[in-house]
PDB file of N, CA and C in Angstrom:
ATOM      1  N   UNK A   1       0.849  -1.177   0.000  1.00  0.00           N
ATOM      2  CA  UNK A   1       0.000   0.000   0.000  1.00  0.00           C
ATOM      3  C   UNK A   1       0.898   1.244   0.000  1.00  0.00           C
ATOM      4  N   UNK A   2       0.615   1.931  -0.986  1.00  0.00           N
ATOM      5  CA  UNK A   2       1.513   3.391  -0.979  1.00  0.00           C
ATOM      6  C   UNK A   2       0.746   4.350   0.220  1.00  0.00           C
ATOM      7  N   UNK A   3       1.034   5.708   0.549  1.00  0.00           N
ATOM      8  CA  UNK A   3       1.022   6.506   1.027  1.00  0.00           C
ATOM      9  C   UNK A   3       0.090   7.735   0.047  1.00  0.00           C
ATOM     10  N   UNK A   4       0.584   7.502  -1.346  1.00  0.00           N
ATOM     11  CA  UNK A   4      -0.068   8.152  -2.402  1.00  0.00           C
ATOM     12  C   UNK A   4      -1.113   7.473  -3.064  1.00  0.00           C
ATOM     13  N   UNK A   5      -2.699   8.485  -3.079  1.00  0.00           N
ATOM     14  CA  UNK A   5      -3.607   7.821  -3.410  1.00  0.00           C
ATOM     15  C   UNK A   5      -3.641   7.994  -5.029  1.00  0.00           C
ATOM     16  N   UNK A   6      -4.118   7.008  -5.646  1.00  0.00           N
ATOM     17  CA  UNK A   6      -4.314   6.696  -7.261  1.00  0.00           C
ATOM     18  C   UNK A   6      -5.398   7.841  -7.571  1.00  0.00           C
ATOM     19  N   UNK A   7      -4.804   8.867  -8.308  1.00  0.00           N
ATOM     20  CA  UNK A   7      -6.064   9.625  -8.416  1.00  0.00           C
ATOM     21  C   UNK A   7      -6.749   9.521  -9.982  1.00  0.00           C
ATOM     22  N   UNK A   8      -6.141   8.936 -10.779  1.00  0.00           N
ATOM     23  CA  UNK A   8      -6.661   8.318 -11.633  1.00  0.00           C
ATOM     24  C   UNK A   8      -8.356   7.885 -11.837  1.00  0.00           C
ATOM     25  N   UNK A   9      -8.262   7.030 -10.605  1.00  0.00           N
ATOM     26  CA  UNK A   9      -9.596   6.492 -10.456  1.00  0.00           C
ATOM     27  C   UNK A   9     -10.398   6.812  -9.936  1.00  0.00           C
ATOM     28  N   UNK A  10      -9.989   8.541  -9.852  1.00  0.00           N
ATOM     29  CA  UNK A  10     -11.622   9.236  -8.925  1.00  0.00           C
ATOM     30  C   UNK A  10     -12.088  10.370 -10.550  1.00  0.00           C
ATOM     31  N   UNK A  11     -13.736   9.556  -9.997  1.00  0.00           N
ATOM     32  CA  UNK A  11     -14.454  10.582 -10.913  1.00  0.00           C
ATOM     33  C   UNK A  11     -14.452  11.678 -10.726  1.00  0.00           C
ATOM     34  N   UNK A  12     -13.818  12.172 -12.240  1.00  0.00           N
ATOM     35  CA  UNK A  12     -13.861  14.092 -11.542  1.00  0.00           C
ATOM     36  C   UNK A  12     -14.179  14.752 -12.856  1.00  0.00           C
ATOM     37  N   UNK A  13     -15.065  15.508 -12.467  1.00  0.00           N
ATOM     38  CA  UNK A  13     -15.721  16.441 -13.987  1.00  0.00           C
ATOM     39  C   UNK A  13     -15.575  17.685 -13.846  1.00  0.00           C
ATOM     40  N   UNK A  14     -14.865  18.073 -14.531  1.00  0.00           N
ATOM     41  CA  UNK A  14     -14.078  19.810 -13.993  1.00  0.00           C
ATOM     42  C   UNK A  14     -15.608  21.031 -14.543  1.00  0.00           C
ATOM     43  N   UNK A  15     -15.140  22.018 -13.777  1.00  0.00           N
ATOM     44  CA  UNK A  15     -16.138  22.870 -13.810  1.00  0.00           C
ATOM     45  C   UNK A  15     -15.766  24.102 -14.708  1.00  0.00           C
ATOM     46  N   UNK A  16     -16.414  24.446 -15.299  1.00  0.00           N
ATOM     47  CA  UNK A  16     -16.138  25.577 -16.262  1.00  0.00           C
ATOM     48  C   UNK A  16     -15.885  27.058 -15.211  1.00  0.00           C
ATOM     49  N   UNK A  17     -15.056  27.638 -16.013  1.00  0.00           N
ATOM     50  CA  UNK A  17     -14.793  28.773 -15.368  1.00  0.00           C
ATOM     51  C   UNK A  17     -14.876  30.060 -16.010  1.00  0.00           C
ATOM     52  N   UNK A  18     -16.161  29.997 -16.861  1.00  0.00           N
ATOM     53  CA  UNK A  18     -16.340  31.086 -18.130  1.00  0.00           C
ATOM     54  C   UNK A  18     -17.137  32.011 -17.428  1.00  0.00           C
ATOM     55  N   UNK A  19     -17.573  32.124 -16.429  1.00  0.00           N
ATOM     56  CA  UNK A  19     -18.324  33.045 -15.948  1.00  0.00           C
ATOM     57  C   UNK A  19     -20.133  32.825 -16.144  1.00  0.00           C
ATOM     58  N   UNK A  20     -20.314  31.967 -16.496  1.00  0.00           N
ATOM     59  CA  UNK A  20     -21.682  31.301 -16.511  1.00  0.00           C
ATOM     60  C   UNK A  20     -22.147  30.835 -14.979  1.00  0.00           C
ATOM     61  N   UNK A  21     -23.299  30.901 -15.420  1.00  0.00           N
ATOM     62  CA  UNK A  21     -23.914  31.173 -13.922  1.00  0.00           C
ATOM     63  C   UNK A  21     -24.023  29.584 -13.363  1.00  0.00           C
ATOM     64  N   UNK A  22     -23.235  29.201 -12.286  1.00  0.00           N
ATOM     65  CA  UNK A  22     -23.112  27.553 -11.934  1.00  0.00           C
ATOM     66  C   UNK A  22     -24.444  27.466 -11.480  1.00  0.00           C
ATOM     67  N   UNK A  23     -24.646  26.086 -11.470  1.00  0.00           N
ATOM     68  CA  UNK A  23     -26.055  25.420 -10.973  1.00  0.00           C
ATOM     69  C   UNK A  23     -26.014  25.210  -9.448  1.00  0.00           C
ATOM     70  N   UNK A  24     -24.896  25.277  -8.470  1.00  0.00           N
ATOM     71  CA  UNK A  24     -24.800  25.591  -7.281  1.00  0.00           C
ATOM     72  C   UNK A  24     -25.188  26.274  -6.369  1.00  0.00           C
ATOM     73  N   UNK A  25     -25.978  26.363  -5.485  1.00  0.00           N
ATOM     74  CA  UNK A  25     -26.096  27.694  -4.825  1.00  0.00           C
ATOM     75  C   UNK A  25     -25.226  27.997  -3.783  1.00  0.00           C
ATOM     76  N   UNK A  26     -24.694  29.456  -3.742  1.00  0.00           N
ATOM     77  CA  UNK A  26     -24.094  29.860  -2.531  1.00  0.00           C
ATOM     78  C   UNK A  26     -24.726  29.256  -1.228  1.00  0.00           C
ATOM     79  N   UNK A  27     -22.960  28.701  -0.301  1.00  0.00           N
ATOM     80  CA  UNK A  27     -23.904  28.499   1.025  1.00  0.00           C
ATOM     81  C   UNK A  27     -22.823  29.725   1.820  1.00  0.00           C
ATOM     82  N   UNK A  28     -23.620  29.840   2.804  1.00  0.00           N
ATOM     83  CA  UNK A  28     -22.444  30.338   4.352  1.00  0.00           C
ATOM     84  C   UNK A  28     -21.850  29.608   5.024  1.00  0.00           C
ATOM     85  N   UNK A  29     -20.464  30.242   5.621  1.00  0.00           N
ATOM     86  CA  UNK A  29     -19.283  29.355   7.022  1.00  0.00           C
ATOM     87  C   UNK A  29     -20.412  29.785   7.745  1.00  0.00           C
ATOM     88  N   UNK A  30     -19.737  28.585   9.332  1.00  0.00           N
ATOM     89  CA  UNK A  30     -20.415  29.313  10.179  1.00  0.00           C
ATOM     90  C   UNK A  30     -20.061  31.130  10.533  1.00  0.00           C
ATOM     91  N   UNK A  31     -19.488  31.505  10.040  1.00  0.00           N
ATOM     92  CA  UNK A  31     -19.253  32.894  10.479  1.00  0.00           C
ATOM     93  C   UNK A  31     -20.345  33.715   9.699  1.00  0.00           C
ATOM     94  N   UNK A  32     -21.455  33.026   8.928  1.00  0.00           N
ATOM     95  CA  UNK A  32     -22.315  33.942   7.860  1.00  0.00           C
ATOM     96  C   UNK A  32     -21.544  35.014   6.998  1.00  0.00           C
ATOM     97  N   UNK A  33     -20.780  34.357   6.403  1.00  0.00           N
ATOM     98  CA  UNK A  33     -20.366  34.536   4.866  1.00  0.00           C
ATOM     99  C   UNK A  33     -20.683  33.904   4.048  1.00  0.00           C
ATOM    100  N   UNK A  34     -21.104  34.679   2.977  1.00  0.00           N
ATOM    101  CA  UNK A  34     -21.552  33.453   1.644  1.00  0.00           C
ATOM    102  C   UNK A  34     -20.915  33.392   1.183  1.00  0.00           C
ATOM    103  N   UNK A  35     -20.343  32.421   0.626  1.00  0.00           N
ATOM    104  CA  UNK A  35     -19.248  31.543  -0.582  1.00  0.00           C
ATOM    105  C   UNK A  35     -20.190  31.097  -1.675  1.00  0.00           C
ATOM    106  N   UNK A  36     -19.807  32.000  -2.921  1.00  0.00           N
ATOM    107  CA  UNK A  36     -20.571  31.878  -4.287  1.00  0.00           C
ATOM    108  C   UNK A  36     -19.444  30.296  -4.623  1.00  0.00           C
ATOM    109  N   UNK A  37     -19.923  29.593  -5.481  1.00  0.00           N
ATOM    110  CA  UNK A  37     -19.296  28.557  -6.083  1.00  0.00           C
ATOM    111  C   UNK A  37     -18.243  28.433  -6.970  1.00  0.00           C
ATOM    112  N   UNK A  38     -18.004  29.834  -7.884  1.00  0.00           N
ATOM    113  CA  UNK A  38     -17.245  30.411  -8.798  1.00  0.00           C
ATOM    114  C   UNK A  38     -17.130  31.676  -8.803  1.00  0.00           C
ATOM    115  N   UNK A  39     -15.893  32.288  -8.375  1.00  0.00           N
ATOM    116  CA  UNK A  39     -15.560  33.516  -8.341  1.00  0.00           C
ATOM    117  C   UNK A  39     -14.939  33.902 -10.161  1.00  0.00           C
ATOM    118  N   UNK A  40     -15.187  35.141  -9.595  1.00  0.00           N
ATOM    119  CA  UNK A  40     -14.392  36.057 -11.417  1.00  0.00           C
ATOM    120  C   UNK A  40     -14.083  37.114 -11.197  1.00  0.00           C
ATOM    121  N   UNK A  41     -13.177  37.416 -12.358  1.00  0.00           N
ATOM    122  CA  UNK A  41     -12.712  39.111 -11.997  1.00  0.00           C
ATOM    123  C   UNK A  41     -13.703  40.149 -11.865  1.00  0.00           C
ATOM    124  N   UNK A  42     -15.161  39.807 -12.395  1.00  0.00           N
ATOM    125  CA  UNK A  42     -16.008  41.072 -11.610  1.00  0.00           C
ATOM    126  C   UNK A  42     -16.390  41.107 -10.671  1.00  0.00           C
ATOM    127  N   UNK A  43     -16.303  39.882  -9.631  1.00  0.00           N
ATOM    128  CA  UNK A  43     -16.437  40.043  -8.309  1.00  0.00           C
ATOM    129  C   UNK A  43     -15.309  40.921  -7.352  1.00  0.00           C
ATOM    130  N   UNK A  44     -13.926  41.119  -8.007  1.00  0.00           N
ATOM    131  CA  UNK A  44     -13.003  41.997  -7.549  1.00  0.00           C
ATOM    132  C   UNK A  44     -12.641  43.332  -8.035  1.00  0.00           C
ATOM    133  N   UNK A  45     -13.789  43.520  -8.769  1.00  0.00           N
ATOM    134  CA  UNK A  45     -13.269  44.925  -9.540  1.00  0.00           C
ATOM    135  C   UNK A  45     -14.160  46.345  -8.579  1.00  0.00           C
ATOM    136  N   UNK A  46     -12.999  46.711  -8.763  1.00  0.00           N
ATOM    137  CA  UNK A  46     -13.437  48.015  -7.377  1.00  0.00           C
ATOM    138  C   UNK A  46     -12.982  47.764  -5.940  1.00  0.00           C
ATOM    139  N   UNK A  47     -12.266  46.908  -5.860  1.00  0.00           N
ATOM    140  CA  UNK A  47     -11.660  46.442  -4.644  1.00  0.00           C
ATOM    141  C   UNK A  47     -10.486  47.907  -4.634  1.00  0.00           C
ATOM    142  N   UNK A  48     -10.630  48.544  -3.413  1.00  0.00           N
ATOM    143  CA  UNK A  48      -9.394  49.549  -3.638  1.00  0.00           C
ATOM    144  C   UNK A  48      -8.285  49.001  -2.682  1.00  0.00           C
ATOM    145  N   UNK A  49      -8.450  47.948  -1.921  1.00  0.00           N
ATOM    146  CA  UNK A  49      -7.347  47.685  -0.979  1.00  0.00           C
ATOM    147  C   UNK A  49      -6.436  46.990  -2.140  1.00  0.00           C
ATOM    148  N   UNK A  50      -6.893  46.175  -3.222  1.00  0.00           N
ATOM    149  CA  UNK A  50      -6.077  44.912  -4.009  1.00  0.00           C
ATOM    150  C   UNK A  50      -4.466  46.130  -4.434  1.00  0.00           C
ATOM    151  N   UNK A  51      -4.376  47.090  -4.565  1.00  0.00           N
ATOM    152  CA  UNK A  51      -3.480  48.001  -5.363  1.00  0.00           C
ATOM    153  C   UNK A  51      -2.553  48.153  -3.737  1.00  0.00           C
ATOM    154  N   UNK A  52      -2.988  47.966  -2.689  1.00  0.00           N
ATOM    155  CA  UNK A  52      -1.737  48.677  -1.628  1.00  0.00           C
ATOM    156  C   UNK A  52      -0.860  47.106  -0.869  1.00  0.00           C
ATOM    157  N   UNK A  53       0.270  47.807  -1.138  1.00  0.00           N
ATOM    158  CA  UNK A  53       1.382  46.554  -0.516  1.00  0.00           C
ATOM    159  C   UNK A  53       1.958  46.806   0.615  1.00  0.00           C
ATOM    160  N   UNK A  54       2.112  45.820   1.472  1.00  0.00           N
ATOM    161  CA  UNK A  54       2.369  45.552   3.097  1.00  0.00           C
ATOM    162  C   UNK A  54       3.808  46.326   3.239  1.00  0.00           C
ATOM    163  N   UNK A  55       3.738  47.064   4.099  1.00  0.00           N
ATOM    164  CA  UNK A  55       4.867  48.180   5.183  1.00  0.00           C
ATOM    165  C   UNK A  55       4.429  49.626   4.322  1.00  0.00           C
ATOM    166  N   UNK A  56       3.641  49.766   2.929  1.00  0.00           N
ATOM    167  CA  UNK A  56       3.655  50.943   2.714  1.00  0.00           C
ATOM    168  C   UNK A  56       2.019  51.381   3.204  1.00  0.00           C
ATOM    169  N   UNK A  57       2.019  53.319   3.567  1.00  0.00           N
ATOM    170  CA  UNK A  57       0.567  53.565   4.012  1.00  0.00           C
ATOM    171  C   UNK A  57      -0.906  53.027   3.092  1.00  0.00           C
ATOM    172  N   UNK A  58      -1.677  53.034   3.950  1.00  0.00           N
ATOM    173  CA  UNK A  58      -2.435  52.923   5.009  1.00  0.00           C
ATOM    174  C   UNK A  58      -2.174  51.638   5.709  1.00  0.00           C
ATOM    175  N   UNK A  59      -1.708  50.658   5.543  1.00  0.00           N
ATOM    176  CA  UNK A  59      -0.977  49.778   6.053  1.00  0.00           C
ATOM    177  C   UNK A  59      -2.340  48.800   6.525  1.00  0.00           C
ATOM    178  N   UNK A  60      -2.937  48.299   5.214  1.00  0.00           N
ATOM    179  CA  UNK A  60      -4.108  47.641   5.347  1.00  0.00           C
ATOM    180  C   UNK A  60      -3.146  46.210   5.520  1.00  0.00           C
ATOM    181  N   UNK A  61      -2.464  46.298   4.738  1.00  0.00           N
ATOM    182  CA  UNK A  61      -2.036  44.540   4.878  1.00  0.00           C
ATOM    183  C   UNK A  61      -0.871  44.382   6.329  1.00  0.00           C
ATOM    184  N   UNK A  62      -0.635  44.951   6.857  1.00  0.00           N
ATOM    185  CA  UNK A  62       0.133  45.164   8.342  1.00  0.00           C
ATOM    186  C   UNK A  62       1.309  46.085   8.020  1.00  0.00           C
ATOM    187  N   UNK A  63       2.102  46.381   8.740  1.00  0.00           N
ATOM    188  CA  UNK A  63       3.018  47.138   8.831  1.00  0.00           C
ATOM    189  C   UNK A  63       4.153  46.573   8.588  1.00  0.00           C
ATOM    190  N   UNK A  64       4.796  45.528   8.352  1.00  0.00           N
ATOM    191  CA  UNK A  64       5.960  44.915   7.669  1.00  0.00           C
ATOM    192  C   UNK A  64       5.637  44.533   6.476  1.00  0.00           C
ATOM    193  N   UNK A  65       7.003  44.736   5.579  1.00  0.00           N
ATOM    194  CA  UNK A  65       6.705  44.207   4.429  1.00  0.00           C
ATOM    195  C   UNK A  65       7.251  42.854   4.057  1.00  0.00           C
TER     196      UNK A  65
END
């Protein structure tokens, strides 16, 4: 018996990532966040923190870089 599982033999049907609307529905963690099933770049557009890098101001991502 290996340590490494045969992944060969697991059914797996990959999911498109075109931005079509999945047949999934969002659920929540327990913390009540919803987790959509497929994220895309218009879910991040307008994000103004994504542009600032760690040790420089406002120091959203902490203070070391």
């Amino acid at each position: 018996m290996t340590a490494i599982p045969d992944f060969t033999t697991v059914d797996f049907e990959p999911q498109s990532a075109t931005g079509a609307a999945p047949s999934e529905p969002v659920w929540e963690t327990p913390e009540s966040i919803p987790v959509k099933p497929v994220y895309t770049a218009d879910d991040i557009a307008g994000l103004d923190f994504l542009e600032t890098r760690p040790g420089l101001a406002p120091y959203l991502r902490g203070p070391y870089p």
